[in-house]
N, C-alpha and C. Protein backbone atom coordinates (compact mmCIF):
# COMPACT_ATOMS: atom_id res chain seq x y z
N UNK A 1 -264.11 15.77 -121.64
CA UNK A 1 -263.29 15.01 -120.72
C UNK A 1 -264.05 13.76 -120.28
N UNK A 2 -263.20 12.43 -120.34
CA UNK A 2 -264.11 11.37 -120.09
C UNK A 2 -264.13 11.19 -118.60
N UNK A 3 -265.54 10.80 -117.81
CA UNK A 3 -265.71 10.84 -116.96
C UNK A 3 -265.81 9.09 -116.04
N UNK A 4 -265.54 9.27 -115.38
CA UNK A 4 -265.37 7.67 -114.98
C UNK A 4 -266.82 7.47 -113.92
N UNK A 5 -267.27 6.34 -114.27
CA UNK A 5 -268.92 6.05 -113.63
C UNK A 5 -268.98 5.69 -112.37
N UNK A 6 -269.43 6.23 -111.36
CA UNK A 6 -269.55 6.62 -110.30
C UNK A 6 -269.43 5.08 -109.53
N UNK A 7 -270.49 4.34 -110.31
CA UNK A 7 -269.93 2.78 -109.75
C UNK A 7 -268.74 2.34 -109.43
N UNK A 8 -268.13 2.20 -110.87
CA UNK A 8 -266.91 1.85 -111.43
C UNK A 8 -265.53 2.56 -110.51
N UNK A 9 -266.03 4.13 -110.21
CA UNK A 9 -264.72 4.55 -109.65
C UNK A 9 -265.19 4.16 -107.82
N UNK A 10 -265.94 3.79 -107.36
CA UNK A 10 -266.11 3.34 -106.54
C UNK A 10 -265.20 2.27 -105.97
N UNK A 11 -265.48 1.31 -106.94
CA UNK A 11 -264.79 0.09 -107.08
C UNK A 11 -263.21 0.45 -107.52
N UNK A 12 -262.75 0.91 -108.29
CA UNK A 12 -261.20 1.32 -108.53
C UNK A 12 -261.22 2.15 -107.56
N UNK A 13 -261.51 2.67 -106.99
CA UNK A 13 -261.07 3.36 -105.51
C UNK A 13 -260.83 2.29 -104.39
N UNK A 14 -261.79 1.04 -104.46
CA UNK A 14 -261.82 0.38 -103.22
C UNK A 14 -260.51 -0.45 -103.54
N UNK A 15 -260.09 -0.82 -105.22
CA UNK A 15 -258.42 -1.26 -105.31
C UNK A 15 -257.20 -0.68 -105.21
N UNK A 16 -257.57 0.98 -105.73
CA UNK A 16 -256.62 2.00 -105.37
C UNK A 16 -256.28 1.66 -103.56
N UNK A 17 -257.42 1.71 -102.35
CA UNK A 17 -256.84 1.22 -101.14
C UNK A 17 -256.40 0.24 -100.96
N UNK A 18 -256.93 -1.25 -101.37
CA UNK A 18 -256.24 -2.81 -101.49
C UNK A 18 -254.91 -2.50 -102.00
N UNK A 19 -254.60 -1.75 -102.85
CA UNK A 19 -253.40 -1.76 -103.66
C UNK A 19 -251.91 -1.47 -102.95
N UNK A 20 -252.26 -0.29 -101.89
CA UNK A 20 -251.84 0.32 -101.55
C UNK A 20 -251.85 -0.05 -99.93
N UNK A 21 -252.43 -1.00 -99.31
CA UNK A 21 -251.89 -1.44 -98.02
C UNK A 21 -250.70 -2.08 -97.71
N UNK A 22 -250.26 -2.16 -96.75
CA UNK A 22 -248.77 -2.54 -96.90
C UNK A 22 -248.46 -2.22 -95.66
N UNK A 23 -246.88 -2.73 -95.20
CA UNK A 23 -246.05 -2.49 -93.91
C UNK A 23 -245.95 -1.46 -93.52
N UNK A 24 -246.22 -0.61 -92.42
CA UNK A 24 -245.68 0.25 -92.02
C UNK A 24 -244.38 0.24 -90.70
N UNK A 25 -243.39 1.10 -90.91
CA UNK A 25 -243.05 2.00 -91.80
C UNK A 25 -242.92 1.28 -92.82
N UNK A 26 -242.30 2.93 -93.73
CA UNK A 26 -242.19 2.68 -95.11
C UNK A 26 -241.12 2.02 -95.01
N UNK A 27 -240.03 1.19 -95.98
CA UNK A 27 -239.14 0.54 -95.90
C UNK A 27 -237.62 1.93 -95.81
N UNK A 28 -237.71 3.39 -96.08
CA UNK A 28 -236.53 4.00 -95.71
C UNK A 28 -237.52 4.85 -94.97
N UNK A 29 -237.64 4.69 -93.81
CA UNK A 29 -237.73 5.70 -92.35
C UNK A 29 -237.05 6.70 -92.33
N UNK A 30 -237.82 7.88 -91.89
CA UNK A 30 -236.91 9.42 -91.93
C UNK A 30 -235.48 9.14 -91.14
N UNK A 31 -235.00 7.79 -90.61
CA UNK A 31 -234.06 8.09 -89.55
C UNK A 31 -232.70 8.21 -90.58
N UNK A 32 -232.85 7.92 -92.09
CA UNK A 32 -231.63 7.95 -92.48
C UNK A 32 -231.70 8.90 -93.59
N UNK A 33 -230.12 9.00 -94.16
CA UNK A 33 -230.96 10.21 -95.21
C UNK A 33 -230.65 9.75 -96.68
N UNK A 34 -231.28 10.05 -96.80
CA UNK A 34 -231.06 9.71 -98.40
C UNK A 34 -230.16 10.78 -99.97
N UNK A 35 -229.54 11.27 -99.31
CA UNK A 35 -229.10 12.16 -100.38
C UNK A 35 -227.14 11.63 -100.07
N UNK A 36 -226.83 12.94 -100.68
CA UNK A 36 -224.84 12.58 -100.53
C UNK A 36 -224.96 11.59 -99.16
N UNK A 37 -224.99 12.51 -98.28
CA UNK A 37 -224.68 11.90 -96.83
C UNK A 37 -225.44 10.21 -96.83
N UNK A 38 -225.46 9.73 -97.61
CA UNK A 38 -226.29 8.46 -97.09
C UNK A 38 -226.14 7.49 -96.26
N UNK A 39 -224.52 7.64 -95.56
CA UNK A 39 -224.20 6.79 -94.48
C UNK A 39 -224.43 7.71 -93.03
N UNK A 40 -225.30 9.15 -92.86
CA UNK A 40 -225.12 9.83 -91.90
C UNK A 40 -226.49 8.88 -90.75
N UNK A 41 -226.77 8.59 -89.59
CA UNK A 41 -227.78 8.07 -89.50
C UNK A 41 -227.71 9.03 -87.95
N UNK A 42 -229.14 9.48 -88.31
CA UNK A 42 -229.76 10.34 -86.80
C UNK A 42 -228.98 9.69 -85.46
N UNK A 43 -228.78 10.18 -84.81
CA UNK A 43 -228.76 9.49 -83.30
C UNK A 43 -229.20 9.24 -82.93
N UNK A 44 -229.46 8.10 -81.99
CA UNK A 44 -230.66 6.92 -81.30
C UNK A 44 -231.51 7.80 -80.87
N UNK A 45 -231.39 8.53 -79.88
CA UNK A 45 -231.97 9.51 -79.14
C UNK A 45 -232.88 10.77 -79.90
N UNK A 46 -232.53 11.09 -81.14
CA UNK A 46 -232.94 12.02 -82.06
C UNK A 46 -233.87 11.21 -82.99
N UNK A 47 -233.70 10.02 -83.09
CA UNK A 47 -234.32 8.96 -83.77
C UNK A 47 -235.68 8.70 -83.09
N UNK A 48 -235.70 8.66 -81.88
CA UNK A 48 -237.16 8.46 -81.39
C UNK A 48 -238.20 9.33 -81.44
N UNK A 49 -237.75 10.73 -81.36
CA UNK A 49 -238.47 11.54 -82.09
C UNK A 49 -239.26 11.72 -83.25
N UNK A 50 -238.45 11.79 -84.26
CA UNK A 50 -238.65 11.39 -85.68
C UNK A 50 -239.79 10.42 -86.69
N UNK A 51 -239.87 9.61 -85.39
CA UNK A 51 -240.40 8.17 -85.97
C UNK A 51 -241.99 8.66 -86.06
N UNK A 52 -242.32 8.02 -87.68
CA UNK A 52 -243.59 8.30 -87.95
C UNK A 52 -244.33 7.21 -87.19
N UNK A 53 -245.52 8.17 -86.91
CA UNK A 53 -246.88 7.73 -86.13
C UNK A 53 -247.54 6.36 -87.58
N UNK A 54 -247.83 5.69 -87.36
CA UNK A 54 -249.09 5.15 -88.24
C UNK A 54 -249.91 6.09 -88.73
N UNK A 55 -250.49 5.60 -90.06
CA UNK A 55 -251.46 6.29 -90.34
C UNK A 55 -252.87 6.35 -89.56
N UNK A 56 -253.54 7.30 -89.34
CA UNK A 56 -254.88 7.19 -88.78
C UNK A 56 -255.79 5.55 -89.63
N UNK A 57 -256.39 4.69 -89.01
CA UNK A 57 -257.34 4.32 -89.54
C UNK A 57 -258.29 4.77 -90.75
N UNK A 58 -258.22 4.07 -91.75
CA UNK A 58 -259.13 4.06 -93.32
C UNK A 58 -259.90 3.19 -93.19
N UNK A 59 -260.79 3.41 -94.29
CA UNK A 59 -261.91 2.36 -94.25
C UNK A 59 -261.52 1.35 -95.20
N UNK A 60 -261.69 0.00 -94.57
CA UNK A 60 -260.40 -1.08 -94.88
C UNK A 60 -261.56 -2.08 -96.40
N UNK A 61 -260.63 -1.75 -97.41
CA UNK A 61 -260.95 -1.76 -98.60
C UNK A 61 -261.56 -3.47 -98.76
N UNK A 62 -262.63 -3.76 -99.76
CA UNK A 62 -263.40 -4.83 -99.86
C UNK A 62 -262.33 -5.95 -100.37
N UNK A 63 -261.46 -6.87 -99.68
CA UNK A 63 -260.22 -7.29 -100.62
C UNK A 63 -260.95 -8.46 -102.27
N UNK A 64 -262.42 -9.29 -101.64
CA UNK A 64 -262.78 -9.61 -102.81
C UNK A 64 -263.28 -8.46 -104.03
N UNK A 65 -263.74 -7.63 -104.03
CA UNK A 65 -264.18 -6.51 -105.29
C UNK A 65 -262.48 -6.20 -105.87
N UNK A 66 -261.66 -6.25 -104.64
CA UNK A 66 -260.58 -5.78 -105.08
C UNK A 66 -259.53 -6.58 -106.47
N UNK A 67 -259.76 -8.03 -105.78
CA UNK A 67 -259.00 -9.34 -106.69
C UNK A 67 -259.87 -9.19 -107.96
N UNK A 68 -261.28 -8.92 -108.25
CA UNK A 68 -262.04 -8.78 -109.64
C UNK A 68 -261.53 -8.11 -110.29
N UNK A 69 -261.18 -6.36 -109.81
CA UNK A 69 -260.32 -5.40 -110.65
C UNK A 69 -259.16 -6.08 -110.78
N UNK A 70 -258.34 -6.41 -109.73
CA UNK A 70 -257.07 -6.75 -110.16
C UNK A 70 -257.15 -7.88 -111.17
N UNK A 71 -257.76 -8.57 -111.00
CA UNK A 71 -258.13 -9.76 -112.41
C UNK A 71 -258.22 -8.98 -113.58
N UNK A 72 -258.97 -8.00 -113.92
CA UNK A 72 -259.47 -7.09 -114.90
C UNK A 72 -258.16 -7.02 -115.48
N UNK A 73 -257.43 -5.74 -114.68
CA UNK A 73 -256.57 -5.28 -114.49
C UNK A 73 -255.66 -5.94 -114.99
N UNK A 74 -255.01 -7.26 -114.69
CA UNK A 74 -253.96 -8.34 -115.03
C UNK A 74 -254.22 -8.66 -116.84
N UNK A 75 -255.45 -8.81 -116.94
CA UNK A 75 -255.42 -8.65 -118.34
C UNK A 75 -255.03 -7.95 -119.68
N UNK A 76 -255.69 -7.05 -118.73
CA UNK A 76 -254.96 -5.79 -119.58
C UNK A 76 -253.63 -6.03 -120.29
N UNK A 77 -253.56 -4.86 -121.50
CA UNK A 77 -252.43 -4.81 -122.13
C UNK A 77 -251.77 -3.54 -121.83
N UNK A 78 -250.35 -2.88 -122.58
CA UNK A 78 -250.65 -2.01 -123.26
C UNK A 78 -250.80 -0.74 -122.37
N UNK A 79 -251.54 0.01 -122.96
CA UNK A 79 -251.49 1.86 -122.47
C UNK A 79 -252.85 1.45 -121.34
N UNK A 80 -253.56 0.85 -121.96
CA UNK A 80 -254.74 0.96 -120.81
C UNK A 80 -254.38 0.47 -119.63
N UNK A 81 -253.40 -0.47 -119.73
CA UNK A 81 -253.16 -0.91 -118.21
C UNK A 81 -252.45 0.28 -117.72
N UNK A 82 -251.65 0.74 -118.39
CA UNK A 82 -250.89 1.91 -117.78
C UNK A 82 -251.52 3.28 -117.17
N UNK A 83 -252.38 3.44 -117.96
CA UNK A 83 -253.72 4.56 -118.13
C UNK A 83 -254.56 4.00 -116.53
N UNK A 84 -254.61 3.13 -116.43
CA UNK A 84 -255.52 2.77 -115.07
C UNK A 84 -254.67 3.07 -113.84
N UNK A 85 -253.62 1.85 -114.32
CA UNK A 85 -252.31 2.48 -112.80
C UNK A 85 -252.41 3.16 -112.30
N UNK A 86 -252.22 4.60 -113.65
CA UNK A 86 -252.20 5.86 -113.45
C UNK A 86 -252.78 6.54 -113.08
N UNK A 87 -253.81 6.41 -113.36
CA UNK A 87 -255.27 7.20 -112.67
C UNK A 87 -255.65 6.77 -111.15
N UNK A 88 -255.80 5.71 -111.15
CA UNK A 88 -256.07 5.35 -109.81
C UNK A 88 -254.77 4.71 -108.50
N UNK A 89 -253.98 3.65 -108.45
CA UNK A 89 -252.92 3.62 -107.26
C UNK A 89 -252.14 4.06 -107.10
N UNK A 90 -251.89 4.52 -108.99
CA UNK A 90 -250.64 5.34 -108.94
C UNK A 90 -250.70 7.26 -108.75
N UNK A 91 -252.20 7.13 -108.22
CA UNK A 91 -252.28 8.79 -108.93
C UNK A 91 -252.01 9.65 -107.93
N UNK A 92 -251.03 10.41 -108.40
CA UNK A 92 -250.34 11.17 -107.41
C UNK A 92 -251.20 12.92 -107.12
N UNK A 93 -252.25 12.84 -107.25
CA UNK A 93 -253.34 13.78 -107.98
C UNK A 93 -253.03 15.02 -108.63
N UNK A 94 -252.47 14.65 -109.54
CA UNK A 94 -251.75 16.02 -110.82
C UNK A 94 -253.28 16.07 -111.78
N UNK A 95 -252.57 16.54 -112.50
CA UNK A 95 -253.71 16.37 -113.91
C UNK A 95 -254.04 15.49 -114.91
N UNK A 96 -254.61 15.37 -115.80
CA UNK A 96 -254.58 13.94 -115.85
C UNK A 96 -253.63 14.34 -117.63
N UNK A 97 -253.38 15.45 -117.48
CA UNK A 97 -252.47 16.32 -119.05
C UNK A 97 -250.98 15.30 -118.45
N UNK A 98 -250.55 15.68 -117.05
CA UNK A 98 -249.62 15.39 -116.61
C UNK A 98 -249.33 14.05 -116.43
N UNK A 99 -250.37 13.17 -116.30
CA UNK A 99 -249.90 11.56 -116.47
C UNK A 99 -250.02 11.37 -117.60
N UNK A 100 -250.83 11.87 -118.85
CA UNK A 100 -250.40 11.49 -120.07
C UNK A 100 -250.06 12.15 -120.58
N UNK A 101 -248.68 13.05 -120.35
CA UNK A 101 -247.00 13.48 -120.70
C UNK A 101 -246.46 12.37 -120.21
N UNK A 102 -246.40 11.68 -119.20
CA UNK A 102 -245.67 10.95 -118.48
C UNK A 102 -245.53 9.63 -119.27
N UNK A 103 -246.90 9.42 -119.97
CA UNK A 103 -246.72 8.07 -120.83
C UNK A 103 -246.52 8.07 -122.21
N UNK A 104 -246.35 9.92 -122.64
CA UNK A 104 -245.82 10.17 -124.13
C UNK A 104 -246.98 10.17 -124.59
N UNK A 105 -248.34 10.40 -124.43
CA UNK A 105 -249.83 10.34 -125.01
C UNK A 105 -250.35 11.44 -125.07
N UNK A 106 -251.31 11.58 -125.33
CA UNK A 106 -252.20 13.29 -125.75
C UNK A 106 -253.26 12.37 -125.03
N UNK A 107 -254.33 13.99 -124.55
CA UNK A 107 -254.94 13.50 -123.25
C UNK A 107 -256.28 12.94 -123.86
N UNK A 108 -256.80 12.84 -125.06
CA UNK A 108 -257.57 12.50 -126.10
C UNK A 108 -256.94 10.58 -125.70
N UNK A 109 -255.76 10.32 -126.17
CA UNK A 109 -255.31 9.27 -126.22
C UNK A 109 -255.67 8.32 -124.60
N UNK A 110 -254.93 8.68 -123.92
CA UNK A 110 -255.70 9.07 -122.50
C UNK A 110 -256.18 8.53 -122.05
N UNK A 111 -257.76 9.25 -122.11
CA UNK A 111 -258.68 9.12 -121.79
C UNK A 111 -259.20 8.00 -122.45
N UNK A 112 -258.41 8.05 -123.59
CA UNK A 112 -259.80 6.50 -124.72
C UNK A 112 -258.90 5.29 -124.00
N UNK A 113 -257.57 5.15 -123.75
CA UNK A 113 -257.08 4.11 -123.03
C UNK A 113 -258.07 3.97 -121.42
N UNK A 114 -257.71 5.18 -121.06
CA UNK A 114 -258.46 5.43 -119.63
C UNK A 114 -260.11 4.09 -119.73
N UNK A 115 -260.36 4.78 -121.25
CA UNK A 115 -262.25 4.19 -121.16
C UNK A 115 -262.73 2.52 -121.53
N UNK A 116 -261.15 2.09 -122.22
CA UNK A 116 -261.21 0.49 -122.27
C UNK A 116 -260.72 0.10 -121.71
N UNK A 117 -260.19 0.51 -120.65
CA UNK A 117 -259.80 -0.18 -119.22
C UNK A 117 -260.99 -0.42 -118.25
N UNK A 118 -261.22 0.87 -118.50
CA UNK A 118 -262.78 0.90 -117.33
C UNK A 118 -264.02 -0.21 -117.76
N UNK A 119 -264.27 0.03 -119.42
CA UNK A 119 -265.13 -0.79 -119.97
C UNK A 119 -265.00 -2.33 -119.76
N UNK A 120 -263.61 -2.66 -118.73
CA UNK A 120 -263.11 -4.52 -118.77
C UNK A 120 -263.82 -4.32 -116.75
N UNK A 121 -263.19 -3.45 -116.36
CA UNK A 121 -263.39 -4.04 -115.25
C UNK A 121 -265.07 -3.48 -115.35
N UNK A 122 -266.21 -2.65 -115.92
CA UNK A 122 -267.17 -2.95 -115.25
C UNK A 122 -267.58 -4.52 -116.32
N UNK A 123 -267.16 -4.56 -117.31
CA UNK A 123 -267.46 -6.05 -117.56
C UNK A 123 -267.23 -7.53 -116.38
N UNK A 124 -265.96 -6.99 -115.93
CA UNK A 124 -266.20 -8.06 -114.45
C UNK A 124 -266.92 -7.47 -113.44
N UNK A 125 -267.76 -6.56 -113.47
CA UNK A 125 -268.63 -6.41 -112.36
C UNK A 125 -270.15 -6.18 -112.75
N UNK A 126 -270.02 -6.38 -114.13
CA UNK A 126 -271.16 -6.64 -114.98
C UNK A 126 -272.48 -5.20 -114.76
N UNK A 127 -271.45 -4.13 -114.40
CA UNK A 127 -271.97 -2.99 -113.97
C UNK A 127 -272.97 -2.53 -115.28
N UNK A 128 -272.46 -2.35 -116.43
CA UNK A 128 -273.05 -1.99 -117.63
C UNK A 128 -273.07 -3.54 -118.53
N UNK A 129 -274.39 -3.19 -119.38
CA UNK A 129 -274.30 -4.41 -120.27
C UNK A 129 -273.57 -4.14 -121.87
């Protein structure tokens, strides 16, 4: 199983958080519902309840390390860009069998997308020579 370098996932972790900051709330708030009923909407009063808290405070991601990956990243083609998504902002923490079913790949396939993705961004961080 290919393993991602402790540097490297450092850094795709610190874009996995950049990636992923954003407005809160989410843009559909528990106050409405989303299924058949989609015109049913809580009552004002039942609504104040409901309303999500903010998230607790994270440790607020490096946004320059972040624009390098995403530079990386933008380059990319192909499965590896997809393979990175996947693993890191997009990873919903399944297996990694289960994101590559998701992209029609064998986890062999994967992982080697997984490892020339990784191999660009530590090239922009000049982590390995």
């Amino acid at each position: 199983m290919y393993r991602v370098p402790d540097k490297t996932h450092d850094e795709l972790l610190n874009w996995a958080r950049w990636c992923n900051l954003g407005a809160w709330p989410h843009p559909l708030p528990r106050t409405q519902c989303g299924s058949l009923e989609g015109d049913y909407r809580v009552p004002e009063w039942e609504a104040l309840e409901l309303e999500e808290a903010p998230p607790p405070p994270r440790i607020r991601p490096n946004e320059r390390h972040a624009r390098r990956v995403q530079e990386a990243w933008e380059k990319l083609e192909g499965f590896p860009r997809l393979a990175l998504k996947s693993e890191y902002p997009g990873n919903d923490h399944g297996h990694r069998s289960d994101r590559a079913a998701r992209l029609r790949l064998t986890v062999q396939q994967y992982e080697n997308h997984l490892q020339i993705a990784v191999n660009r961004v530590e090239a922009a961080f000049a982590i390995r020579a």
